[in-house]
PDB file of N, CA and C in Angstrom:
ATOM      1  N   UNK A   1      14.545 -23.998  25.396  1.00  0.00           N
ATOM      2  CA  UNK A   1      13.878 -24.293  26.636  1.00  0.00           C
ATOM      3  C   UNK A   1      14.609 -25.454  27.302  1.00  0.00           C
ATOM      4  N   UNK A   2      14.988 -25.267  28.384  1.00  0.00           N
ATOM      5  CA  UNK A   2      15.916 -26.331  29.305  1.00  0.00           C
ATOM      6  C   UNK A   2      15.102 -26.171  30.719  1.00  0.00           C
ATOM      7  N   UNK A   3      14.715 -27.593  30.800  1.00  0.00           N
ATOM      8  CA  UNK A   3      14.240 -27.364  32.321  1.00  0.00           C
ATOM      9  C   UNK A   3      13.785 -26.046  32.888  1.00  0.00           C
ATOM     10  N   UNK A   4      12.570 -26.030  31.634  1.00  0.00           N
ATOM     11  CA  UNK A   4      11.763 -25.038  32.016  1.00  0.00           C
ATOM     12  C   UNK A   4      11.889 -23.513  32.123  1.00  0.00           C
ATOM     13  N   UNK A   5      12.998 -23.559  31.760  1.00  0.00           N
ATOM     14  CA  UNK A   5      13.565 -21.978  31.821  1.00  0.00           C
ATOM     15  C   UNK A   5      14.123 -21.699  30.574  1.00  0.00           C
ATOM     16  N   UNK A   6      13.853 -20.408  29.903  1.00  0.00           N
ATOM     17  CA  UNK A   6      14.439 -20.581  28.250  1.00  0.00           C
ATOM     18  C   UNK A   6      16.130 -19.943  28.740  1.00  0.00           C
ATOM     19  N   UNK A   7      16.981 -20.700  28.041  1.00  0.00           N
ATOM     20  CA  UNK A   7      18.743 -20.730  28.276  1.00  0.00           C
ATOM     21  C   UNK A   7      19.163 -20.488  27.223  1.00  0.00           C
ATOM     22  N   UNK A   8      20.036 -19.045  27.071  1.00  0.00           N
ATOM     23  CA  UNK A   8      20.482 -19.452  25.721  1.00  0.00           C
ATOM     24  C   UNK A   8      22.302 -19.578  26.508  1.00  0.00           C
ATOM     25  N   UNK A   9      22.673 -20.909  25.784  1.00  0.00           N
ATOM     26  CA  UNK A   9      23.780 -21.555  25.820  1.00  0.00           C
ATOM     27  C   UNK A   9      24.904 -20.276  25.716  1.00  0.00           C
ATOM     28  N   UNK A  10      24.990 -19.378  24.672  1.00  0.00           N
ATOM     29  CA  UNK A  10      26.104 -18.692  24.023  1.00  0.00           C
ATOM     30  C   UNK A  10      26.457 -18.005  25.253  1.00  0.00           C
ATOM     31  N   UNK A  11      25.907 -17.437  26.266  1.00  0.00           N
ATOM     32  CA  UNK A  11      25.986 -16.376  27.041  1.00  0.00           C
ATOM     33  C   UNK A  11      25.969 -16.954  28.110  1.00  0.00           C
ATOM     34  N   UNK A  12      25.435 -18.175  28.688  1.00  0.00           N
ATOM     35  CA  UNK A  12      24.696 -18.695  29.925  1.00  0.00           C
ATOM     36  C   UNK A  12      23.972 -17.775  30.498  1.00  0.00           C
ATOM     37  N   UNK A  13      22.639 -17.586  30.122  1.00  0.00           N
ATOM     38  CA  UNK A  13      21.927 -16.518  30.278  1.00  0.00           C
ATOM     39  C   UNK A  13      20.523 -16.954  30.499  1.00  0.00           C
ATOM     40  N   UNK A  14      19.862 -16.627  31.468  1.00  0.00           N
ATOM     41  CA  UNK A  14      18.016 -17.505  31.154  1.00  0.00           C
ATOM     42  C   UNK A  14      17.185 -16.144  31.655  1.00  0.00           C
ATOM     43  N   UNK A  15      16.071 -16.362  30.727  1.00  0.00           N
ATOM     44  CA  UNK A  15      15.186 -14.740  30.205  1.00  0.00           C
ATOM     45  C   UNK A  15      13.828 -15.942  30.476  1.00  0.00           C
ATOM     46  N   UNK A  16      12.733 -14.809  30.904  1.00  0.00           N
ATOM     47  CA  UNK A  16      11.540 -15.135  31.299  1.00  0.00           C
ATOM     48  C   UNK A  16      10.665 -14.993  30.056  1.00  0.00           C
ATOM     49  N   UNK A  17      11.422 -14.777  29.629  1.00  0.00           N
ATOM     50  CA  UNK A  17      10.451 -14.844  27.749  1.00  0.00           C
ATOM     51  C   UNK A  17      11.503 -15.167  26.515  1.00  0.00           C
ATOM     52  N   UNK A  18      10.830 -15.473  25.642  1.00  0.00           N
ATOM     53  CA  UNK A  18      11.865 -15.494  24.351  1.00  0.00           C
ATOM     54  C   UNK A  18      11.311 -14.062  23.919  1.00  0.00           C
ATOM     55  N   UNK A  19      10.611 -13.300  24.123  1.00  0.00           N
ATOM     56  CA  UNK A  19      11.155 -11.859  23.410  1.00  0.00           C
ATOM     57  C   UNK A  19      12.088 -11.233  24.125  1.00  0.00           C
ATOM     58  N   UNK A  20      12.276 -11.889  25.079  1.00  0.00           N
ATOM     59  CA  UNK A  20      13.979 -10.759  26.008  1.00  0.00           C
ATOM     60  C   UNK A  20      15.022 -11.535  24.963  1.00  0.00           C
ATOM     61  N   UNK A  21      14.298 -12.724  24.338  1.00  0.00           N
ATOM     62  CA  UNK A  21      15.910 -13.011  23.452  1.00  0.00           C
ATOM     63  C   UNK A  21      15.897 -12.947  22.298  1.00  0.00           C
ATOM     64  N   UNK A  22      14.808 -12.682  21.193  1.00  0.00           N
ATOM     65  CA  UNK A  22      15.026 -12.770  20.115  1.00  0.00           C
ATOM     66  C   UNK A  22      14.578 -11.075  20.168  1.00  0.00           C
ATOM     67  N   UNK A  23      15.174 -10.036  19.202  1.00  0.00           N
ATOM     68  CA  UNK A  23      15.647  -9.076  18.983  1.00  0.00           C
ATOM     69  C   UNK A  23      14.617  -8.530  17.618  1.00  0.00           C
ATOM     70  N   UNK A  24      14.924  -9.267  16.876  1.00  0.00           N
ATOM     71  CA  UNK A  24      14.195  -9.290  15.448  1.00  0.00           C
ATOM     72  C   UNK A  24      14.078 -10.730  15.111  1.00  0.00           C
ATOM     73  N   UNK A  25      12.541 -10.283  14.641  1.00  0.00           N
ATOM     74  CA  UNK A  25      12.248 -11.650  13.453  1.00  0.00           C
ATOM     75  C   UNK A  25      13.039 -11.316  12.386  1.00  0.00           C
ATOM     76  N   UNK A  26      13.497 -12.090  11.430  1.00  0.00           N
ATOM     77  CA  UNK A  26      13.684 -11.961   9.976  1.00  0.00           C
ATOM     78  C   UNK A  26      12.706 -12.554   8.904  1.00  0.00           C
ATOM     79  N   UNK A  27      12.132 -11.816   7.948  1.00  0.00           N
ATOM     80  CA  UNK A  27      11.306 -11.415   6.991  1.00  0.00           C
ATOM     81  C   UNK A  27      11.841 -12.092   5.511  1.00  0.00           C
ATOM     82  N   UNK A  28      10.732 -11.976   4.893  1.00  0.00           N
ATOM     83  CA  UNK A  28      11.408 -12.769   3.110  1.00  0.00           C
ATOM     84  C   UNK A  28      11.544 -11.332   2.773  1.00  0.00           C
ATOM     85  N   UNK A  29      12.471 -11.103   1.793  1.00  0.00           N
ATOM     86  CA  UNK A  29      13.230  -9.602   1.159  1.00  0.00           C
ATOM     87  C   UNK A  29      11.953  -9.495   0.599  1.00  0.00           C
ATOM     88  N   UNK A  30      12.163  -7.867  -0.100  1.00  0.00           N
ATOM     89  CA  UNK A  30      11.202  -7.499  -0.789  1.00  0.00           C
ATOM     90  C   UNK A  30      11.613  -8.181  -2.732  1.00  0.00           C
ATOM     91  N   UNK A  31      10.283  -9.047  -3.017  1.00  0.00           N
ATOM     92  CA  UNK A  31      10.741  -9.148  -4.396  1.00  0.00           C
ATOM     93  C   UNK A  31      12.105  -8.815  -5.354  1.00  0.00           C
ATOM     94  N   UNK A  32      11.618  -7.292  -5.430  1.00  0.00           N
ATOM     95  CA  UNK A  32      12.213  -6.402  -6.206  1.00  0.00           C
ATOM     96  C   UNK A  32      14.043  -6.268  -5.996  1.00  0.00           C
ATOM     97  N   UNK A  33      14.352  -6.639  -4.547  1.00  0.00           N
ATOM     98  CA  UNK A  33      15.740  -6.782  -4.489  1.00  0.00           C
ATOM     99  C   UNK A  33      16.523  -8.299  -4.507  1.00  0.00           C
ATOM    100  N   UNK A  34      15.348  -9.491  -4.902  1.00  0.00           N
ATOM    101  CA  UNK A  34      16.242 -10.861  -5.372  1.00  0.00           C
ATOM    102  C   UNK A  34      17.016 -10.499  -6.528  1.00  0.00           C
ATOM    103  N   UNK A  35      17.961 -10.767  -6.706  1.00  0.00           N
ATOM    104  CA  UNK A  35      18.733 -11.328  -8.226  1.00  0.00           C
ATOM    105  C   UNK A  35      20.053  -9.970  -7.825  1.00  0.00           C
ATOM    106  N   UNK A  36      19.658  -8.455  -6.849  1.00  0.00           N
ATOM    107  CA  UNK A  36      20.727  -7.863  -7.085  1.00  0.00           C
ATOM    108  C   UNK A  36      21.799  -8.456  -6.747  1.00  0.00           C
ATOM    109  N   UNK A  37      22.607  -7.898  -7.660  1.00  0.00           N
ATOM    110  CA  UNK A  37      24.097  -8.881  -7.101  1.00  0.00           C
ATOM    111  C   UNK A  37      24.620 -10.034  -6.731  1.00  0.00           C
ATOM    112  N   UNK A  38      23.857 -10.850  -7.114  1.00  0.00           N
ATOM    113  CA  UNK A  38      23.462 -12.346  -7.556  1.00  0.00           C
ATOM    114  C   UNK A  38      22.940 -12.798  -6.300  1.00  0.00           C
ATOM    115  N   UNK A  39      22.542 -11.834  -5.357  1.00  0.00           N
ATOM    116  CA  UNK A  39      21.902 -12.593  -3.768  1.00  0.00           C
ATOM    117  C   UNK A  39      20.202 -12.558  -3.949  1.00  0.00           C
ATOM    118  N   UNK A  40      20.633 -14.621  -3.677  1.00  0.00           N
ATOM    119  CA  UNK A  40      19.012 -15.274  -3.532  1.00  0.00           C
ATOM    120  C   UNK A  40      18.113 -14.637  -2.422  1.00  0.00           C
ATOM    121  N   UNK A  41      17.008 -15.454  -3.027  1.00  0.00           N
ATOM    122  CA  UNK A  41      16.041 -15.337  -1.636  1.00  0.00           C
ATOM    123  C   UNK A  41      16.566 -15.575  -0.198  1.00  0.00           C
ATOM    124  N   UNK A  42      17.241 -16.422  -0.013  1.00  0.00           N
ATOM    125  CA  UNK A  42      18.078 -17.285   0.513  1.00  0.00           C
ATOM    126  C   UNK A  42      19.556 -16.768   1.568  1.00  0.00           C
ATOM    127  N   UNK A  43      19.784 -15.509   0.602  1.00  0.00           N
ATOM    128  CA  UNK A  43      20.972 -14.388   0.961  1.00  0.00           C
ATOM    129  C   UNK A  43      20.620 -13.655   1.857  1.00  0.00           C
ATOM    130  N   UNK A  44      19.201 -12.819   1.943  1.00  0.00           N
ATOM    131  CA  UNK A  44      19.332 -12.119   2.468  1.00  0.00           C
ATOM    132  C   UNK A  44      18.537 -12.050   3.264  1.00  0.00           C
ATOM    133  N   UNK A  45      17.794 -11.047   4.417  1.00  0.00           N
ATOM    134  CA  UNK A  45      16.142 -11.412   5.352  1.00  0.00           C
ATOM    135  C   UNK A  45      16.144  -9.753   5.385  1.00  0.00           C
ATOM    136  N   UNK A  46      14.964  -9.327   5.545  1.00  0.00           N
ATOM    137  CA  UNK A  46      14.573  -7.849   6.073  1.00  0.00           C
ATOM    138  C   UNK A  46      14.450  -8.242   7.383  1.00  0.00           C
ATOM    139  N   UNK A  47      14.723  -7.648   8.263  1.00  0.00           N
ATOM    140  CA  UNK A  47      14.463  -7.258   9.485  1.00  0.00           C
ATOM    141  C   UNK A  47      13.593  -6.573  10.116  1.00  0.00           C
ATOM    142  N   UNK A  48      12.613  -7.430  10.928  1.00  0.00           N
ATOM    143  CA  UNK A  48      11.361  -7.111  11.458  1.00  0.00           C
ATOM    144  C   UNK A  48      11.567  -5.346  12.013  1.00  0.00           C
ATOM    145  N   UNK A  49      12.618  -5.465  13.160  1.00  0.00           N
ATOM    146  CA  UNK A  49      13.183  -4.288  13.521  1.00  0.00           C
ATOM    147  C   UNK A  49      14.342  -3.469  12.950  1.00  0.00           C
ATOM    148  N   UNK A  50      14.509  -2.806  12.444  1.00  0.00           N
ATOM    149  CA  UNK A  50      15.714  -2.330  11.392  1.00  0.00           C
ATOM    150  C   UNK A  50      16.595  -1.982  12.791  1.00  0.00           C
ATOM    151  N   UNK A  51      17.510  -1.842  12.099  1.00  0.00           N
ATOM    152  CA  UNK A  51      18.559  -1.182  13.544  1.00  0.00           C
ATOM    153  C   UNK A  51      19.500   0.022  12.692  1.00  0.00           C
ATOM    154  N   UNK A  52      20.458   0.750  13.090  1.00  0.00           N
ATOM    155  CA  UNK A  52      21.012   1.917  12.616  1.00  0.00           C
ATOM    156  C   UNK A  52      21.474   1.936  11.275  1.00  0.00           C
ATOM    157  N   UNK A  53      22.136   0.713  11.823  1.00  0.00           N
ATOM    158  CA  UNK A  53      23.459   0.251  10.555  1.00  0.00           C
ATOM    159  C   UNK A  53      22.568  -0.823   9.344  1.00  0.00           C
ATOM    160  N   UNK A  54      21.342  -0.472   9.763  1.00  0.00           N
ATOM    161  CA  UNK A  54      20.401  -1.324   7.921  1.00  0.00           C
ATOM    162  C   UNK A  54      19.147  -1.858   8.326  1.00  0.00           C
ATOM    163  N   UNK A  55      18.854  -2.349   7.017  1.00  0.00           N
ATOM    164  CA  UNK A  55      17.285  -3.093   7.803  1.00  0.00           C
ATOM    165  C   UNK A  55      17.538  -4.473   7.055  1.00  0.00           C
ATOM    166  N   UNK A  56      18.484  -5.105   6.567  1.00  0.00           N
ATOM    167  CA  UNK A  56      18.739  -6.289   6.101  1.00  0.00           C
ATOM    168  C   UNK A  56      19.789  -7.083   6.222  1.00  0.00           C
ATOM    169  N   UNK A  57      19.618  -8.349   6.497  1.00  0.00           N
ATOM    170  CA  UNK A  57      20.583  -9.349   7.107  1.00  0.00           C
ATOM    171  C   UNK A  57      20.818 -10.209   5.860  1.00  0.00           C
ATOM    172  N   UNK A  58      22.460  -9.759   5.314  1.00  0.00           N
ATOM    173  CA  UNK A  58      23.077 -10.342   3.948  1.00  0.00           C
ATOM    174  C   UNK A  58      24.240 -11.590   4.118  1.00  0.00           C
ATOM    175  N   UNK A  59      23.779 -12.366   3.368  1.00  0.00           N
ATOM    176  CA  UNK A  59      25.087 -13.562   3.340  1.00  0.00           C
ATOM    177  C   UNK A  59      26.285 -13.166   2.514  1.00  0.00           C
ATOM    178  N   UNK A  60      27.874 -12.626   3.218  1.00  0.00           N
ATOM    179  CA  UNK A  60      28.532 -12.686   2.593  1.00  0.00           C
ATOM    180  C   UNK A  60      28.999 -13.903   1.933  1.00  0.00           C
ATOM    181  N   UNK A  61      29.353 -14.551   2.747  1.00  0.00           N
ATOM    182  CA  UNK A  61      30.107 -15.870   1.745  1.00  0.00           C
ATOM    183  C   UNK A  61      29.308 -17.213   3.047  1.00  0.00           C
ATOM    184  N   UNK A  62      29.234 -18.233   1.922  1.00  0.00           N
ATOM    185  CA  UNK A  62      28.759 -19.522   2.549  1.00  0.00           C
ATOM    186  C   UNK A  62      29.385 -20.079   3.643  1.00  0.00           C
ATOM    187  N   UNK A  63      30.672 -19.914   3.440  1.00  0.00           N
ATOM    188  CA  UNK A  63      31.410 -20.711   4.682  1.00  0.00           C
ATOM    189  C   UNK A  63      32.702 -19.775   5.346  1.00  0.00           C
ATOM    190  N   UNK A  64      32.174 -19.079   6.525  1.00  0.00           N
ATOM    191  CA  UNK A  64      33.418 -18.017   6.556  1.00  0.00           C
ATOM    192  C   UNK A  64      35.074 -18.670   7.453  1.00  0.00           C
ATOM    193  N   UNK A  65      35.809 -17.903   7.970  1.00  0.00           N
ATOM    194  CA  UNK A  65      37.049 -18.332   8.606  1.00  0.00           C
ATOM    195  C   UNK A  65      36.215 -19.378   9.579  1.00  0.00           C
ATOM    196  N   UNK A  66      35.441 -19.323  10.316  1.00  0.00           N
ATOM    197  CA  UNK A  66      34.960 -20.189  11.575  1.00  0.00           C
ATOM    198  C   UNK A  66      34.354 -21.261  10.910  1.00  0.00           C
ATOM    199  N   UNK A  67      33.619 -21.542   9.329  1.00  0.00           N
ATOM    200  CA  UNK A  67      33.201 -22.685   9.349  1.00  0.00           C
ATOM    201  C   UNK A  67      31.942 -22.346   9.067  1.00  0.00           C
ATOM    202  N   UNK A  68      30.923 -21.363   9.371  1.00  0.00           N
ATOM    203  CA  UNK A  68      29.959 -20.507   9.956  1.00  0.00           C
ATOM    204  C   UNK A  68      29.847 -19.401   8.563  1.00  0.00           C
ATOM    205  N   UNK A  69      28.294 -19.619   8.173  1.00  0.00           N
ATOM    206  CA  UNK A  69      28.550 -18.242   7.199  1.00  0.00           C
ATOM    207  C   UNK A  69      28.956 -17.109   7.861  1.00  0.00           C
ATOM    208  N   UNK A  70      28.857 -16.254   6.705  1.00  0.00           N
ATOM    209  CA  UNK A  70      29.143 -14.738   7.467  1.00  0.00           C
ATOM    210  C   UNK A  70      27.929 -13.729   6.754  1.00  0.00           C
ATOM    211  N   UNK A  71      27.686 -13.045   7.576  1.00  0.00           N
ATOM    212  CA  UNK A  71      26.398 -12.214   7.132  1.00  0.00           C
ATOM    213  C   UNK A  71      26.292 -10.690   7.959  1.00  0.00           C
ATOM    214  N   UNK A  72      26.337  -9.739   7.384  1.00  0.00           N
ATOM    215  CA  UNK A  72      26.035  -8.537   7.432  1.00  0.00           C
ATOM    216  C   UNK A  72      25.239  -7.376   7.758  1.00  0.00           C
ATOM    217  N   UNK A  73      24.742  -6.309   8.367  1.00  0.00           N
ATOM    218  CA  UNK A  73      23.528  -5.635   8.105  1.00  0.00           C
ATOM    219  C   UNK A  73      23.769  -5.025   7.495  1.00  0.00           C
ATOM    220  N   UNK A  74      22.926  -4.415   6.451  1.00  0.00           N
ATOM    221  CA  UNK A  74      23.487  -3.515   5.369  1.00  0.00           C
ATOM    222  C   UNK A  74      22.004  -2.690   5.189  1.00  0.00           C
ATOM    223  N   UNK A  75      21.661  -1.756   4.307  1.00  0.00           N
ATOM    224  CA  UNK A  75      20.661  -0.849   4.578  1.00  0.00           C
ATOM    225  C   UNK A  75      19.603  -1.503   2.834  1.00  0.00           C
ATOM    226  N   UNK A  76      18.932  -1.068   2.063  1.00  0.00           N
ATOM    227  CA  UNK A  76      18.086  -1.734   1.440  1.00  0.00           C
ATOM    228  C   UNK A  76      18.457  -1.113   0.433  1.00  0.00           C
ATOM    229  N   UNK A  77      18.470   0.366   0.441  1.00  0.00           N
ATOM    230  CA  UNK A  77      19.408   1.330  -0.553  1.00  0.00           C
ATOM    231  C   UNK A  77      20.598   0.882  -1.069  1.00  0.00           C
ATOM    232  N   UNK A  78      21.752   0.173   0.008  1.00  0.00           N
ATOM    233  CA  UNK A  78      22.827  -0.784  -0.586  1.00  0.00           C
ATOM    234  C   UNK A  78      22.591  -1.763  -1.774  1.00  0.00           C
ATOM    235  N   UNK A  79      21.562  -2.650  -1.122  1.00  0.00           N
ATOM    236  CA  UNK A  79      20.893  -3.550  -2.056  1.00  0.00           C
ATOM    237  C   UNK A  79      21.117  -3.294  -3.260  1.00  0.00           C
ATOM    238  N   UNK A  80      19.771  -2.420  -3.153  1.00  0.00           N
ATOM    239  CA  UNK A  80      19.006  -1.874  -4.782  1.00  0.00           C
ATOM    240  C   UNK A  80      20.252  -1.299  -5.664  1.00  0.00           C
ATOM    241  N   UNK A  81      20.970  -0.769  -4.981  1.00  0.00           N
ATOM    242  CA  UNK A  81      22.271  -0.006  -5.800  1.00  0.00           C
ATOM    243  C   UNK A  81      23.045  -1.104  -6.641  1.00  0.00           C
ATOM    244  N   UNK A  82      23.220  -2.480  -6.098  1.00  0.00           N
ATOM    245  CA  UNK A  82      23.684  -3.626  -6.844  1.00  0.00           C
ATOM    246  C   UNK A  82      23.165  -3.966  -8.360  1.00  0.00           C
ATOM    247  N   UNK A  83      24.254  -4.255  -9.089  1.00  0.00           N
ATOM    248  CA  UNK A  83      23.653  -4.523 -10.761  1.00  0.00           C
ATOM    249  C   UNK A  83      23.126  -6.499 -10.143  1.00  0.00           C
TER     250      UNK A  83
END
């Protein structure tokens, strides 16, 4: 919120709501898929709204080329398939 108008910086863009800008909430995973593949609670979020390409938002690595993690959508079936 900037002078009254919500702005998001990345785009220079101002929306009459924050649901024209936020897309999906992100969710705590389901239990049952902490520990696959050694990704925490922490790793990953379900996605309020799933989209084509998955319904979960995964941390590849902590600190990617930019400095910036890096994180993924991947589907839940991916998940679970992890030892």
């Amino acid at each position: 919120m900037h002078g009254g108008t919500n702005y998001d910086v990345c785009y220079n863009n101002t929306f009459t709501s924050t649901t024209e800008i936020i897309w999906s909430k992100l969710e705590n995973p389901e239990p049952g898929l902490v520990g696959k593949g050694g990704l925490t609670m922490h790793d990953m979020y379900k996605l309020e709204k799933p989209l084509p390409a998955g319904d979960y938002l995964v941390k590849l690595q902590t600190q990617g080329p930019n400095g910036w993690p890096s994180w993924q959508i991947v589907t839940r079936a991916h998940i679970k398939a992890l030892r």
